[in-house]
Protein backbone atom coordinates (compact mmCIF):
# COMPACT_ATOMS: atom_id res chain seq x y z
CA UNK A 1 30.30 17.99 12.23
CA UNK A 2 28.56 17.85 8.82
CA UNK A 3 24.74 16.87 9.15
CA UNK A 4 23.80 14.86 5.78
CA UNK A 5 20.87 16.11 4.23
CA UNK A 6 17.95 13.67 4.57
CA UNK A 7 17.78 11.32 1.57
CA UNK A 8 15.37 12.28 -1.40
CA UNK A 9 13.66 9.90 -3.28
CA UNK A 10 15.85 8.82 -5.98
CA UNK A 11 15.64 9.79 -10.24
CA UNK A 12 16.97 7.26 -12.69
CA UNK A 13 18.78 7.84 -16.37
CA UNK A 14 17.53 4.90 -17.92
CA UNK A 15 13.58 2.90 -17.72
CA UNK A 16 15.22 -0.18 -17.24
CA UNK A 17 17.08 1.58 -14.02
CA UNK A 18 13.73 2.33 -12.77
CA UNK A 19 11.96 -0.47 -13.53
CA UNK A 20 14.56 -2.50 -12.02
CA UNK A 21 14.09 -0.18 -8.57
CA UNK A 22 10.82 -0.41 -8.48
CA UNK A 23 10.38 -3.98 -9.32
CA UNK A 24 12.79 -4.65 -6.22
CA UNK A 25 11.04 -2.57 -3.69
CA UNK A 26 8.05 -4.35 -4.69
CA UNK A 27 9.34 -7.87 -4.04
CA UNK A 28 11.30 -6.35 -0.54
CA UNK A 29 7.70 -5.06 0.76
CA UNK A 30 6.29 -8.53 0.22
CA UNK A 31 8.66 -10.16 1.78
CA UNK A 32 7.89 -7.52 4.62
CA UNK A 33 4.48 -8.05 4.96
CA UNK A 34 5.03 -11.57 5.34
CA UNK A 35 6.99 -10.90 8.19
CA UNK A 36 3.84 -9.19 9.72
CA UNK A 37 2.00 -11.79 9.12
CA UNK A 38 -0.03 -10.42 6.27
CA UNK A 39 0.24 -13.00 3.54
CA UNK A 40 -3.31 -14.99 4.07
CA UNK A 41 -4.09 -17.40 1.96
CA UNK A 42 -4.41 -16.07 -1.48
CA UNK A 43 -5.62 -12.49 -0.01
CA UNK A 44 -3.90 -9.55 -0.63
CA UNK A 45 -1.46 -7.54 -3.41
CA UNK A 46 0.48 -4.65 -3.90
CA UNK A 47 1.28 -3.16 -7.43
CA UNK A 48 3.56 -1.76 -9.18
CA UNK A 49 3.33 0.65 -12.24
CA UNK A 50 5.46 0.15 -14.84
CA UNK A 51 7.76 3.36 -15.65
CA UNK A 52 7.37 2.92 -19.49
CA UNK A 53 4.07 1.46 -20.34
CA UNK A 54 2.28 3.14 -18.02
CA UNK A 55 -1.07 1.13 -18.19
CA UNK A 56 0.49 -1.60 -17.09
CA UNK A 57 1.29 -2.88 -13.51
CA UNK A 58 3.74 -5.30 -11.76
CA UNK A 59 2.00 -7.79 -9.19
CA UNK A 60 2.48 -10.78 -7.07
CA UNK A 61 0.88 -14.32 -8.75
CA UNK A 62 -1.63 -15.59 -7.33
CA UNK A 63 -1.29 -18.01 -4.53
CA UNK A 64 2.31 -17.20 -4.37
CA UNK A 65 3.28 -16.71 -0.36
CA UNK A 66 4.57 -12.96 0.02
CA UNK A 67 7.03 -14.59 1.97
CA UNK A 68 7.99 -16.15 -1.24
CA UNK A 69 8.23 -13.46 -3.52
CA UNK A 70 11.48 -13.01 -5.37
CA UNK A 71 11.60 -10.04 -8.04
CA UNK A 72 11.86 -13.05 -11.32
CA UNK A 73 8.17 -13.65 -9.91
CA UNK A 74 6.40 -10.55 -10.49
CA UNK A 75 4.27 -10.35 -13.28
CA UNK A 76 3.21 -7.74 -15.69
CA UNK A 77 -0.04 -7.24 -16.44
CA UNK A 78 -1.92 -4.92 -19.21
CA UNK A 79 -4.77 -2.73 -18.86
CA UNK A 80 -7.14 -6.06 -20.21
CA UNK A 81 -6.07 -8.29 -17.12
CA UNK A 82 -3.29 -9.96 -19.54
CA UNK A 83 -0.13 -11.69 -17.93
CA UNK A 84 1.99 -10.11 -21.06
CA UNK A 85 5.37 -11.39 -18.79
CA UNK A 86 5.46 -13.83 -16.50
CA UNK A 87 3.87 -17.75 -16.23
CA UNK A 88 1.97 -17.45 -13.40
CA UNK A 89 -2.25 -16.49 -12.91
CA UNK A 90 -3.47 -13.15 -11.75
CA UNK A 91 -5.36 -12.55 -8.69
CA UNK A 92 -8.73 -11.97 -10.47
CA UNK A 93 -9.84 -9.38 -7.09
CA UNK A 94 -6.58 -7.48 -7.62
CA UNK A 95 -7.07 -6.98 -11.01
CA UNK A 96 -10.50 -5.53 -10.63
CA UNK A 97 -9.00 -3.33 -7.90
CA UNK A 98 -5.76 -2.22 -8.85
CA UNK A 99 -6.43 -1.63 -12.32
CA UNK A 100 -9.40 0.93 -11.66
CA UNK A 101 -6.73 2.72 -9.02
CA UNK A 102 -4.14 3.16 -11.28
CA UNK A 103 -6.24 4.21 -14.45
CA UNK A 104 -8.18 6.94 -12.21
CA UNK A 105 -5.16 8.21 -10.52
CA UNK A 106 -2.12 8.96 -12.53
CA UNK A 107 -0.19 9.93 -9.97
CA UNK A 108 -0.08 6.54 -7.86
CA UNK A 109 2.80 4.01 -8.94
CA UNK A 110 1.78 1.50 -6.29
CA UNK A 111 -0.90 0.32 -4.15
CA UNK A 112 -1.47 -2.02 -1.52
CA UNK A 113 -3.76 -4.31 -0.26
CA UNK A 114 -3.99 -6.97 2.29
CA UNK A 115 -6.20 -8.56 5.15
CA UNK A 116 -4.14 -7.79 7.99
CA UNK A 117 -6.12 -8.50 11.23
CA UNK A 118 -6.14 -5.01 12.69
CA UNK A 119 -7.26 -3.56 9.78
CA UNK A 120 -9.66 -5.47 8.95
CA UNK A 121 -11.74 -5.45 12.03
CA UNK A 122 -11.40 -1.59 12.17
CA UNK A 123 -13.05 -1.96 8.78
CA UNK A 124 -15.72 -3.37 10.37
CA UNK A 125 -17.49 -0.32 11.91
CA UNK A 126 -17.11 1.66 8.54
CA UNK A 127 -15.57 4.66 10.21
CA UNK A 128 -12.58 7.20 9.65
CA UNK A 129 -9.53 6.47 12.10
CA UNK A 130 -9.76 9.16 15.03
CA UNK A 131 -6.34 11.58 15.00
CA UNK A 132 -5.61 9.98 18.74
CA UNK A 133 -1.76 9.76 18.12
CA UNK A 134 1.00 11.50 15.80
CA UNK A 135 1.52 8.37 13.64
CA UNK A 136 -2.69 8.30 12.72
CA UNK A 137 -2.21 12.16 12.21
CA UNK A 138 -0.66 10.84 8.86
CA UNK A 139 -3.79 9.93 7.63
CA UNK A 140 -6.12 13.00 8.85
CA UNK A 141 -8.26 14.18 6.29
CA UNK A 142 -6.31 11.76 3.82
CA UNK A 143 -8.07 8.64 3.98
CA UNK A 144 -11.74 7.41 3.49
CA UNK A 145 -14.50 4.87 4.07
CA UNK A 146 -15.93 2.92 1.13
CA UNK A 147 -18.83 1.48 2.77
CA UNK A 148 -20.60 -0.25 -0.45
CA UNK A 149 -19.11 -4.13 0.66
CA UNK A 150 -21.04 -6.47 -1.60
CA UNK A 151 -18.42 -9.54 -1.51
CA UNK A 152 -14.79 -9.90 -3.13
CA UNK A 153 -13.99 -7.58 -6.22
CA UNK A 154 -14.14 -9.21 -8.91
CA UNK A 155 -16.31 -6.60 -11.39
CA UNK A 156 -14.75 -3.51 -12.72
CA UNK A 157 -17.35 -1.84 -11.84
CA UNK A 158 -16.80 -2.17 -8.13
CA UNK A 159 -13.73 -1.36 -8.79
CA UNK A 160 -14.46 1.97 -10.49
CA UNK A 161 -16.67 2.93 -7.25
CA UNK A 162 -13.49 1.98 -4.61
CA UNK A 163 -11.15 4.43 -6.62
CA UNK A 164 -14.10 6.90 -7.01
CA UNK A 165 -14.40 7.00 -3.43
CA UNK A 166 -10.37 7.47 -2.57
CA UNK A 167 -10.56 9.92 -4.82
CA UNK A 168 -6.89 12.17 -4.02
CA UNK A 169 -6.43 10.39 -0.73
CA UNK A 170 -3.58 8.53 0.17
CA UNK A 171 -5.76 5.41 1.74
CA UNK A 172 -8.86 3.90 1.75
CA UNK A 173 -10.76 1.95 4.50
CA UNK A 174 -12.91 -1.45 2.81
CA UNK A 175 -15.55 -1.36 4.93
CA UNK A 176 -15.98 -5.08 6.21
CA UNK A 177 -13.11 -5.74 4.15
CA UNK A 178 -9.68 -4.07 4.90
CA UNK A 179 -7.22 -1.40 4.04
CA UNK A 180 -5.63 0.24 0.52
CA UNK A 181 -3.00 2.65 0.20
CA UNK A 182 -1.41 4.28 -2.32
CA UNK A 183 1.64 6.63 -2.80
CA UNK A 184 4.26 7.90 -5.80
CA UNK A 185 6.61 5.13 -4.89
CA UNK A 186 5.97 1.18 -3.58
CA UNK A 187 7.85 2.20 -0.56
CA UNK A 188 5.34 5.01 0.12
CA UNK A 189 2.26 3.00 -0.11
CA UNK A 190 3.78 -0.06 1.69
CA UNK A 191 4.96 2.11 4.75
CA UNK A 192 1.54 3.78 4.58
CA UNK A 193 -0.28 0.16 4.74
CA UNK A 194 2.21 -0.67 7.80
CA UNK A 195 1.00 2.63 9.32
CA UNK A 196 -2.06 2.14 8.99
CA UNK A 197 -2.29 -1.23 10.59
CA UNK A 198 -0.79 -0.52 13.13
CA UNK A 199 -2.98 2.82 13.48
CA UNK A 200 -6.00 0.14 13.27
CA UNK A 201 -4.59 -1.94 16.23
CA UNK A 202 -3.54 1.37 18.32
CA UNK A 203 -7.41 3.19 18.11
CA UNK A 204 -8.88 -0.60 18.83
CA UNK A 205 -6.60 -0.86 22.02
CA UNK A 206 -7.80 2.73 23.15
CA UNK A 207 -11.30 2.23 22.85
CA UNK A 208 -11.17 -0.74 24.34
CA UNK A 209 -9.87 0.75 27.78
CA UNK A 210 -11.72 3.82 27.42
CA UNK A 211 -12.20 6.96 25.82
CA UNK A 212 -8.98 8.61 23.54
CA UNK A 213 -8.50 11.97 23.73
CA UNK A 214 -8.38 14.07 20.46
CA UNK A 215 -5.97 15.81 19.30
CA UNK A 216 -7.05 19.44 17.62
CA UNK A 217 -7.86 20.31 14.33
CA UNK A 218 -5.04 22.07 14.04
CA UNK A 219 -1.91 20.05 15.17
CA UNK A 220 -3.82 17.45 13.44
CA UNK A 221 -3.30 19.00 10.29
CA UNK A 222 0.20 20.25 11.55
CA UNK A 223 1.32 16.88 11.97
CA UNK A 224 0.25 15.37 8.37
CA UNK A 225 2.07 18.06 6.67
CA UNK A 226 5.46 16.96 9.02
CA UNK A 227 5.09 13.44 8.61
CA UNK A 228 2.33 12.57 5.87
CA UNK A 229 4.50 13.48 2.47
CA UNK A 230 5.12 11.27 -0.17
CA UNK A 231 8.74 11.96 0.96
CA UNK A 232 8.34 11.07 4.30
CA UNK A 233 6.20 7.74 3.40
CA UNK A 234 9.14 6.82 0.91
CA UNK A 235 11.89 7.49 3.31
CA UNK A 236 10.01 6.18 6.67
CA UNK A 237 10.32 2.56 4.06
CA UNK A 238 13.90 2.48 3.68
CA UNK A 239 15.08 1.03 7.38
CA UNK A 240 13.05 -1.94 6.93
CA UNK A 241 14.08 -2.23 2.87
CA UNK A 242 17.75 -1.97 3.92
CA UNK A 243 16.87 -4.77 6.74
CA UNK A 244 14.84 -7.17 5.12
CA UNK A 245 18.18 -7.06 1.65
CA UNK A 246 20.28 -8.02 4.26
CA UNK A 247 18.01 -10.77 5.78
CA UNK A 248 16.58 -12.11 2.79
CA UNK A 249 18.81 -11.24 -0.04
CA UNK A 250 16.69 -14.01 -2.48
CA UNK A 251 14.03 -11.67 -3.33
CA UNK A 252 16.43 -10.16 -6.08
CA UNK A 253 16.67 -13.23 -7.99
């Protein structure tokens, strides 16, 4: 029997093929975090840059539900905040956020943000997640704390200090706040969010009952390089894209 080679992520002949792709995946892991219960009020966004102008960024409106979120929602916004397509308002916080991410890292078409319960109250002790299981190991020595918490983002300037501190990491712990991830693809950073929650909610649940064990340096790192690629991150996405087409097939309208 013929093993098939594990799926790449994919290249595209035309912009508008891409576009269209990524523009997709974007509404998909919306309507996926909504099914984890991650769509709080008007908290939370995940972007989207665009393949041709490359200063600019597809998002969710504000105070749209993610479960909501159909692909005819998203809108584009420029490098000066400006809805250039769509009719809906910007989430003022993402803006300040996403914008700074995107112009100090290049190589990042999406991130993600959210207030999902877990990770938020891991935020609040301001510290790295421990390598205490092989889906956290992901993250080892590829994710930070920004610990400088002085109310919701709104100023570029805070902004500019949040992607300062990611620096080349793939994710970034809000102290008192939340989580951020980025990758080369949405699907990447959204499957790194999910991780990551759930990496949150695992490490609470352990030191709760005790104290985890570590595992070493070494496997640590051996681990990351197995399972903490851009190609992993993209492909770990693609189960729950494929379900949630099938389930909710209105988020390509």
């Amino acid at each position: 029997m013929t093993v098939q080679p594990r799926p790449q992520i994919p290249s595209f002949s035309t912009i508008e093929e891409e576009r269209t792709y990524r523009k997709q995946h974007l509404a998909a892991a919306f309507r996926i975090f909504a099914r984890c219960g991650w769509s709080e009020g008007t908290a939370g966004h995940i972007t989207a840059r665009d393949p041709e102008l490359s200063d600019h960024f597809w998002v969710n409106p504000y105070g749209l539900h993610f479960g909501r979120v159909k692909v005819s929602d998203l809108l584009l916004v420029n490098d000066r905040g400006e809805v250039v397509e769509g009719s809906r308002k910007v989430n003022a916080a993402g803006f300040a956020i996403h914008s700074e991410v995107h112009a100090a890292r290049p190589d990042v078409v999406s991130a993600a943000h959210a207030h999902s319960m877990y990770g938020k109250t891991w935020s609040a002790f301001g510290r790295p997640l421990d390598p205490i299981t092989q889906d956290v190991c992901s993250f080892y020595g590829d994710h930070v704390v920004f610990d400088d918490f002085t109310g919701v983002v709104l100023e570029p300037e805070e902004g500019k200090r949040l992607a300062h501190t990611l620096g080349e990491h793939k994710a970034v712990i809000l102290q008192n706040h939340g989580l951020l991830t980025v990758g080369k693809t949405v699907d990447e950073a959204a499957w790194w969010f999910i991780k990551m929650e759930r990496s949150c909610q695992s490490q609470l649940l352990a030191e709760a009952a005790g104290k985890p064990k570590m595992i070493s340096h070494e496997v640590a790192e051996l681990t990351r390089s197995q399972s903490g690629t851009p190609n992993a991150g993209w492909y770990s996405f693609q189960p729950l894209f494929e379900w949630i087409a099938e389930e909710e097939p209105s988020l390509f309208e």
